[in-house]
N, C-alpha and C. Protein backbone atom coordinates (compact mmCIF):
# COMPACT_ATOMS: atom_id res chain seq x y z
N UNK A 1 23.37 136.79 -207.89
CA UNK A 1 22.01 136.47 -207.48
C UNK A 1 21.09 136.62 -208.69
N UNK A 2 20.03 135.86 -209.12
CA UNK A 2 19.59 135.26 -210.15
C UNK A 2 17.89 136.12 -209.90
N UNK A 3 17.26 137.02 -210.57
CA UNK A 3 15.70 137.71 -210.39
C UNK A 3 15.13 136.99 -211.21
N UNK A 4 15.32 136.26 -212.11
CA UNK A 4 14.40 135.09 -212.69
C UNK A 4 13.26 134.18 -211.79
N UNK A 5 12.19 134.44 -212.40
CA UNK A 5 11.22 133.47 -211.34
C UNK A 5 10.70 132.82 -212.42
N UNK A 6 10.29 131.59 -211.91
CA UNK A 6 10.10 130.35 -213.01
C UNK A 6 9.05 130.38 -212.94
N UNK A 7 8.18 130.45 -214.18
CA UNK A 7 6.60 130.61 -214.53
C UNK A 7 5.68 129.74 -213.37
N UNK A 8 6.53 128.44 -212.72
CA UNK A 8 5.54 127.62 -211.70
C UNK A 8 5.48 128.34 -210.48
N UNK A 9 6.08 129.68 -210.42
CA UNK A 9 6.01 130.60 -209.21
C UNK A 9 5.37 131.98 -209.27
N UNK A 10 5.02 131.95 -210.48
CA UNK A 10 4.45 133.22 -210.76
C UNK A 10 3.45 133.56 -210.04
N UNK A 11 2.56 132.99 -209.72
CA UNK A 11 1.09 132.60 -208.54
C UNK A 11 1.44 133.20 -207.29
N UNK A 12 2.71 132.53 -207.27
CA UNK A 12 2.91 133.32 -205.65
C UNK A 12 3.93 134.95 -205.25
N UNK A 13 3.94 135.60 -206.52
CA UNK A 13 4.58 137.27 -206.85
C UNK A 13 4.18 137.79 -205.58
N UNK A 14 4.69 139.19 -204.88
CA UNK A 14 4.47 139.55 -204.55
C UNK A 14 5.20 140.85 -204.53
N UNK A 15 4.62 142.12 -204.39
CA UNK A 15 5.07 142.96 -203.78
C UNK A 15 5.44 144.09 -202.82
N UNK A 16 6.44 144.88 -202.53
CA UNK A 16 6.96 145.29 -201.48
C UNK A 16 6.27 146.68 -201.50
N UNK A 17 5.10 146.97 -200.05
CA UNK A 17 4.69 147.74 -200.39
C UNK A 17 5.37 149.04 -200.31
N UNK A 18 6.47 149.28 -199.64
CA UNK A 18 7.31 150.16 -199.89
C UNK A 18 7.96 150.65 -200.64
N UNK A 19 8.77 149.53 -201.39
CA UNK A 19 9.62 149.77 -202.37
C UNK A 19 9.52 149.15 -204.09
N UNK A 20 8.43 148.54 -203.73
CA UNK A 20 7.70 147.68 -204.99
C UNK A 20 8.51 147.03 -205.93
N UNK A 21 9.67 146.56 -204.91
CA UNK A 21 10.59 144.95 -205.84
C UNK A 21 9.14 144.00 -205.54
N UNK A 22 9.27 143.02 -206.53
CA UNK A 22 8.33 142.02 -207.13
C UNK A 22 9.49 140.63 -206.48
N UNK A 23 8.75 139.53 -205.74
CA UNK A 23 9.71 138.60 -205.59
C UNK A 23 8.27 137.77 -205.31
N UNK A 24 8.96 136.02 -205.14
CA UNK A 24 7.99 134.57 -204.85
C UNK A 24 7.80 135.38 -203.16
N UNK A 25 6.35 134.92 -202.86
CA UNK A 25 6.45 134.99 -201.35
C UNK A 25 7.52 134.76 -201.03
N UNK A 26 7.72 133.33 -200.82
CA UNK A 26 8.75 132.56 -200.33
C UNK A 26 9.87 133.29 -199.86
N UNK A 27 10.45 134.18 -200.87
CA UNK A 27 11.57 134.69 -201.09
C UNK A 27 11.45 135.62 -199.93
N UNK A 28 10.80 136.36 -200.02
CA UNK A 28 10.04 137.89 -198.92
C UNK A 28 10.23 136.70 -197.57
N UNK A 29 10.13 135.71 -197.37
CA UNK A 29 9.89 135.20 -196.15
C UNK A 29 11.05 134.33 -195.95
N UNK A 30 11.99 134.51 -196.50
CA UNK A 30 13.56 133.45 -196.38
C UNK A 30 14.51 134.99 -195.95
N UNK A 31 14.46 135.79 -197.14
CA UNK A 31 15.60 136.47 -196.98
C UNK A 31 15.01 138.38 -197.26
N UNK A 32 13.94 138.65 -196.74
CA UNK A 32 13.17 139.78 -196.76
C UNK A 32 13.17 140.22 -198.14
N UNK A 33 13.17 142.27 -197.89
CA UNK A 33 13.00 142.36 -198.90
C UNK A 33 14.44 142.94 -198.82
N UNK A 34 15.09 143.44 -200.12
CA UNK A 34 16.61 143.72 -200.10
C UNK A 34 16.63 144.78 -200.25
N UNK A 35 15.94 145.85 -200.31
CA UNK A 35 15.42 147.54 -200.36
C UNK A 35 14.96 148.34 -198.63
N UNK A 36 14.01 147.40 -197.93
CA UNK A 36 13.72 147.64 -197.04
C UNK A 36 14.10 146.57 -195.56
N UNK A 37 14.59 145.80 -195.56
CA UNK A 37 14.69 144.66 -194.97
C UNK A 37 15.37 145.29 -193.22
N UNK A 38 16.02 146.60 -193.13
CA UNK A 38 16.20 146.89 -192.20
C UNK A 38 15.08 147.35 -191.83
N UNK A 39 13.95 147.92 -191.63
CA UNK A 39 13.31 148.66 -191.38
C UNK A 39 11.95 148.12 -190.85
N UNK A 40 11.79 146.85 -192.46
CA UNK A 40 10.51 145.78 -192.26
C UNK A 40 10.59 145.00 -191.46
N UNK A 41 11.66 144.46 -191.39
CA UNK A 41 12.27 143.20 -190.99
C UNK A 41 11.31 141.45 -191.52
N UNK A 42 11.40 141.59 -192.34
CA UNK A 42 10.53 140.24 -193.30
C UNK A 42 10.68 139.19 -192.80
N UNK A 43 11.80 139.01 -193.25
CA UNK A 43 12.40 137.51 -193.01
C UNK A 43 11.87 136.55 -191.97
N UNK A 44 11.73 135.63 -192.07
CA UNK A 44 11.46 134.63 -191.21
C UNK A 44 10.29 135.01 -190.32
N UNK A 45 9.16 136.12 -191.11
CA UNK A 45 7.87 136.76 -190.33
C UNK A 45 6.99 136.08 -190.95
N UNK A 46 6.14 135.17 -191.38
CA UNK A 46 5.20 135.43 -192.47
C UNK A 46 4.05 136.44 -192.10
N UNK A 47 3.75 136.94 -190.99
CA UNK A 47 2.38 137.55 -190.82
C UNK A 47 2.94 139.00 -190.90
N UNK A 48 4.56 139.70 -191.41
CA UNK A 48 4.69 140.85 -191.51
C UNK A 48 4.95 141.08 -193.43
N UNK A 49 5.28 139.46 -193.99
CA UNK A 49 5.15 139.54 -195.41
C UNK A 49 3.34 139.69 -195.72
N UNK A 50 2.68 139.41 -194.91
CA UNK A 50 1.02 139.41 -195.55
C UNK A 50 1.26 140.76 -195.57
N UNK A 51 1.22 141.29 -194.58
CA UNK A 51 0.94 143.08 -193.63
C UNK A 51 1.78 143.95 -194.82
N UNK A 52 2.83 143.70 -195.09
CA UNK A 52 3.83 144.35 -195.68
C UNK A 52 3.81 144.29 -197.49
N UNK A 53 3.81 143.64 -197.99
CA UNK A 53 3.64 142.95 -199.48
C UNK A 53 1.82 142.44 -199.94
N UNK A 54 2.12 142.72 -201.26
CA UNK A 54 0.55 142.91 -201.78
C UNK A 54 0.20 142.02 -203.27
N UNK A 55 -0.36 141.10 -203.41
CA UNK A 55 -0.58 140.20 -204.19
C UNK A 55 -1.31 140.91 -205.53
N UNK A 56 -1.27 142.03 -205.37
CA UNK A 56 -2.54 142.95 -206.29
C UNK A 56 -1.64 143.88 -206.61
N UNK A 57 -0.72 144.42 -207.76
CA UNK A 57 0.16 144.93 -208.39
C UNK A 57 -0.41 144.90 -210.00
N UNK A 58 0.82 146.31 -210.66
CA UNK A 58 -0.02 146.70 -211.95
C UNK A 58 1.56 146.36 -212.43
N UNK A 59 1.64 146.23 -213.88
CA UNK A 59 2.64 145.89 -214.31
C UNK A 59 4.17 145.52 -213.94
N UNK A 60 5.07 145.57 -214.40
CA UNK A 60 6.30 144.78 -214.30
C UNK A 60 7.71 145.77 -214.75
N UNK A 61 8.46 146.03 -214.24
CA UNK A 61 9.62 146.48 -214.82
C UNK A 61 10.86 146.13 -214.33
N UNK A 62 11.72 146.01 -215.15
CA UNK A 62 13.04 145.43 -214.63
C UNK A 62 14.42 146.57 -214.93
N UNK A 63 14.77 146.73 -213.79
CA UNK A 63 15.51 147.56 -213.63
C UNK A 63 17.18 147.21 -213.32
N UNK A 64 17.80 147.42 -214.43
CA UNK A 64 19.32 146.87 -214.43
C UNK A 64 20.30 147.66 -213.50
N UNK A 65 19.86 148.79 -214.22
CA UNK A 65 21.51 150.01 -213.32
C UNK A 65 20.24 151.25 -212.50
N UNK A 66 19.96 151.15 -211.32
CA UNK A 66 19.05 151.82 -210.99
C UNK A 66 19.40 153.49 -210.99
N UNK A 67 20.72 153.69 -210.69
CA UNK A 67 21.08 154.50 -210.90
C UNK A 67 21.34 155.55 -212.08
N UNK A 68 21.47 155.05 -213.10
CA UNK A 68 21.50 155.49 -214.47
C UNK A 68 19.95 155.93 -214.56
N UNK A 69 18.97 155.04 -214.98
CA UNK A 69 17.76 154.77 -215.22
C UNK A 69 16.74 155.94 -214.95
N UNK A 70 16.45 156.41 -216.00
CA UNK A 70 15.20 157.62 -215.64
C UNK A 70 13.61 156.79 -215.47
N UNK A 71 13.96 155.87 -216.22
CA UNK A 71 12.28 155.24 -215.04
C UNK A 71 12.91 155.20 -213.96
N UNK A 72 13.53 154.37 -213.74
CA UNK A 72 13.77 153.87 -211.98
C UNK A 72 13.36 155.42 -211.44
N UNK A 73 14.31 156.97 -211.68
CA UNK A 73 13.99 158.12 -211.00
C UNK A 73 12.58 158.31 -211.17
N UNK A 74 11.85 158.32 -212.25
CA UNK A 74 10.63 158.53 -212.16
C UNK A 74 9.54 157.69 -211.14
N UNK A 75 10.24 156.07 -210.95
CA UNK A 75 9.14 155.45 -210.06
C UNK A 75 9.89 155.53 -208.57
N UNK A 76 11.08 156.48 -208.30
CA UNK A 76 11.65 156.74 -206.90
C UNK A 76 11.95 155.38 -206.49
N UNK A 77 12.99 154.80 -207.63
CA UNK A 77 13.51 153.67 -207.49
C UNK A 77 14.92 153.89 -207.38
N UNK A 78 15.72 154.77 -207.55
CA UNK A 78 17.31 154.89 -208.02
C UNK A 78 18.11 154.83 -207.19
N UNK A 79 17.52 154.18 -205.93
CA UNK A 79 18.35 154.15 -205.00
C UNK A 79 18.87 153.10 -204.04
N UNK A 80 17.12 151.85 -205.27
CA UNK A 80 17.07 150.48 -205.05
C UNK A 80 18.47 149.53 -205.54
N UNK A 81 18.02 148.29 -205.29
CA UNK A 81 19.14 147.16 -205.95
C UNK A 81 17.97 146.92 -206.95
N UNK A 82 19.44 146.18 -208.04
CA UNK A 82 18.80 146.07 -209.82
C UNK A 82 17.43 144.79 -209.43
N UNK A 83 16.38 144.76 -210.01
CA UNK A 83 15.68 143.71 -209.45
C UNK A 83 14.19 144.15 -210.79
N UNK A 84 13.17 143.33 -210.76
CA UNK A 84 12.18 143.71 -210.86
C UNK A 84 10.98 144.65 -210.24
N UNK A 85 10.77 144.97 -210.54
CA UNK A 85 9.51 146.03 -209.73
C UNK A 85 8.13 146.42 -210.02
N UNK A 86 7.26 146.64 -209.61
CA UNK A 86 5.95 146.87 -210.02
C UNK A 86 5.47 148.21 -209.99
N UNK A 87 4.85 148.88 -211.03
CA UNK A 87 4.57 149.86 -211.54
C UNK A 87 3.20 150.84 -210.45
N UNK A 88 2.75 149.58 -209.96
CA UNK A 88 1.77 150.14 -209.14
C UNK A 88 0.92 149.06 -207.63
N UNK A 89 1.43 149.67 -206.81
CA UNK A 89 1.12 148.22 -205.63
C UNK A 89 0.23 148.53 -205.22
N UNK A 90 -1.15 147.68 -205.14
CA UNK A 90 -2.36 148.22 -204.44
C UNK A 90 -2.34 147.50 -202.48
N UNK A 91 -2.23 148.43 -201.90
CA UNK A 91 -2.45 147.56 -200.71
C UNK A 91 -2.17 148.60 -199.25
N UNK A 92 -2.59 148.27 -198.26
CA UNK A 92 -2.56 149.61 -197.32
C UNK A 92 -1.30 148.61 -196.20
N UNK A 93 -0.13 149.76 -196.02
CA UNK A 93 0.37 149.53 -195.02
C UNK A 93 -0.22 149.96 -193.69
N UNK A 94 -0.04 149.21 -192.81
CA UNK A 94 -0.57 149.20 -191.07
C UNK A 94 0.07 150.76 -190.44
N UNK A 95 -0.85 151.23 -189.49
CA UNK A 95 -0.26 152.71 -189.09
C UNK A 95 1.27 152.48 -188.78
N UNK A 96 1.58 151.75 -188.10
CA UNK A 96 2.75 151.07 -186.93
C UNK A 96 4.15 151.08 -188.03
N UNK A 97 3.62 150.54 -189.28
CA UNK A 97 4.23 150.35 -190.19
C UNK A 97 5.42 151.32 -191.08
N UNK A 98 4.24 152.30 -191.13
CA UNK A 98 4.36 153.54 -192.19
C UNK A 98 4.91 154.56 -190.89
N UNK A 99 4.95 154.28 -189.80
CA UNK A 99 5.54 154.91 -188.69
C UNK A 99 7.17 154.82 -188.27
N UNK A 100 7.35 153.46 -188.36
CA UNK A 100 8.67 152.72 -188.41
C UNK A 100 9.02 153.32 -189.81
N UNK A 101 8.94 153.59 -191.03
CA UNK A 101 9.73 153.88 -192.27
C UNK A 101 10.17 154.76 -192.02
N UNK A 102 9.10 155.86 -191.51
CA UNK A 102 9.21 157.61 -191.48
C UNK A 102 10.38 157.62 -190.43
N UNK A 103 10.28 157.10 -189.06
CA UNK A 103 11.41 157.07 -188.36
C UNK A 103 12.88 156.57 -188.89
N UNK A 104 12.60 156.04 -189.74
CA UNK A 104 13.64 155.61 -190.53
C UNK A 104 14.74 156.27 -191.43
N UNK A 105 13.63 157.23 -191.27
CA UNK A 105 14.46 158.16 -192.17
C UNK A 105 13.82 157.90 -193.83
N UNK A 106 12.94 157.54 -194.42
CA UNK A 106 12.25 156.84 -195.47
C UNK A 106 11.13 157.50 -195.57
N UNK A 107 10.87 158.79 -196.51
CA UNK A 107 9.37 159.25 -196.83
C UNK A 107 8.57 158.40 -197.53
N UNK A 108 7.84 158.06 -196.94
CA UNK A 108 6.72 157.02 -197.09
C UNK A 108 5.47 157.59 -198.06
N UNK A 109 5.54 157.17 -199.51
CA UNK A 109 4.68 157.42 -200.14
C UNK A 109 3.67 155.95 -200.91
N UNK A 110 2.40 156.00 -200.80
CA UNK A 110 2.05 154.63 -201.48
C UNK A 110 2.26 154.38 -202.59
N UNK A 111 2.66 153.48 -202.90
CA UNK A 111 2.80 152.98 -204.55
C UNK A 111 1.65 152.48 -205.32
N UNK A 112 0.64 153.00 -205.15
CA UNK A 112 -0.66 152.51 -205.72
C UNK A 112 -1.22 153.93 -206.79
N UNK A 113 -0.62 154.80 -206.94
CA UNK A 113 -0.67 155.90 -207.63
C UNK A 113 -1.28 156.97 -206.99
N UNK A 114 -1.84 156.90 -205.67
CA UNK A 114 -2.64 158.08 -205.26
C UNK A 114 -2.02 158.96 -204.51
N UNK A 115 -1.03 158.86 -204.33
CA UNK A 115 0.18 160.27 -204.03
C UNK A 115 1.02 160.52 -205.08
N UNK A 116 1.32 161.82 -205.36
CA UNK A 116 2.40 161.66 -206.35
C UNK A 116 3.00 162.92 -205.73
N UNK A 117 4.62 162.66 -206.10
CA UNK A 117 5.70 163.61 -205.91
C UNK A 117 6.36 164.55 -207.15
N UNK A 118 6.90 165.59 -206.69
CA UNK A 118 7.71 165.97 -207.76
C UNK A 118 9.04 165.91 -207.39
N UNK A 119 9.53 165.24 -208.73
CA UNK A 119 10.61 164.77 -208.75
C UNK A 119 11.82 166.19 -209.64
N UNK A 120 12.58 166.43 -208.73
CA UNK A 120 14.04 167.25 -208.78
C UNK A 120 14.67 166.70 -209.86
């Protein structure tokens, strides 16, 4: 599977406000997101990719072996698939939302920088 997005798609980035992989809308709305996709359930939603994913993101990182990777641990990525990701997602998940993660078993922290954890 190919994380290349072709500069005529760049317009339409988005990211996951959970897990802050970076993908085309499109993509978020064909085949979810591949981090959270049990939980969100994306796919074939578009009004849970608006709710869920955030057009307003701070930089870019690409993450090969998430597991190895001390960024990935530092951005509480190491547990993702290899993909791109965004450094900082501005955008508020819905109560309902952040309710379903936690039940999930998924501590729900925002990726917009205004929580921070310490990391073990």
């Amino acid at each position: 599977m190919s994380f290349f997005v072709p500069p005529s798609q760049h317009r339409s980035l988005r990211a996951c406000m959970v897990c802050s992989i970076v993908q085309p809308a499109s993509k978020f709305q064909t085949q979810g997101c591949p981090n959270c996709e049990d939980v969100l359930q994306l796919a074939g939603r578009s009004d849970s990719v608006l709710e869920c994913t955030s057009t307003v993101f701070e930089g870019m990182m690409t993450i090969t072996e998430p597991a190895k990777s001390w960024v990935a641990k530092w951005q509480r990525l190491d547990g993702y698939v290899p993909g791109v990701y965004a450094v900082k997602v501005v955008g508020i998940l819905p109560e309902d939302v952040i309710s379903d993660v936690e039940n999930a078993g998924i501590k729900y922290l925002p990726r917009d920088g205004t929580a921070t954890e310490d990391i073990q």
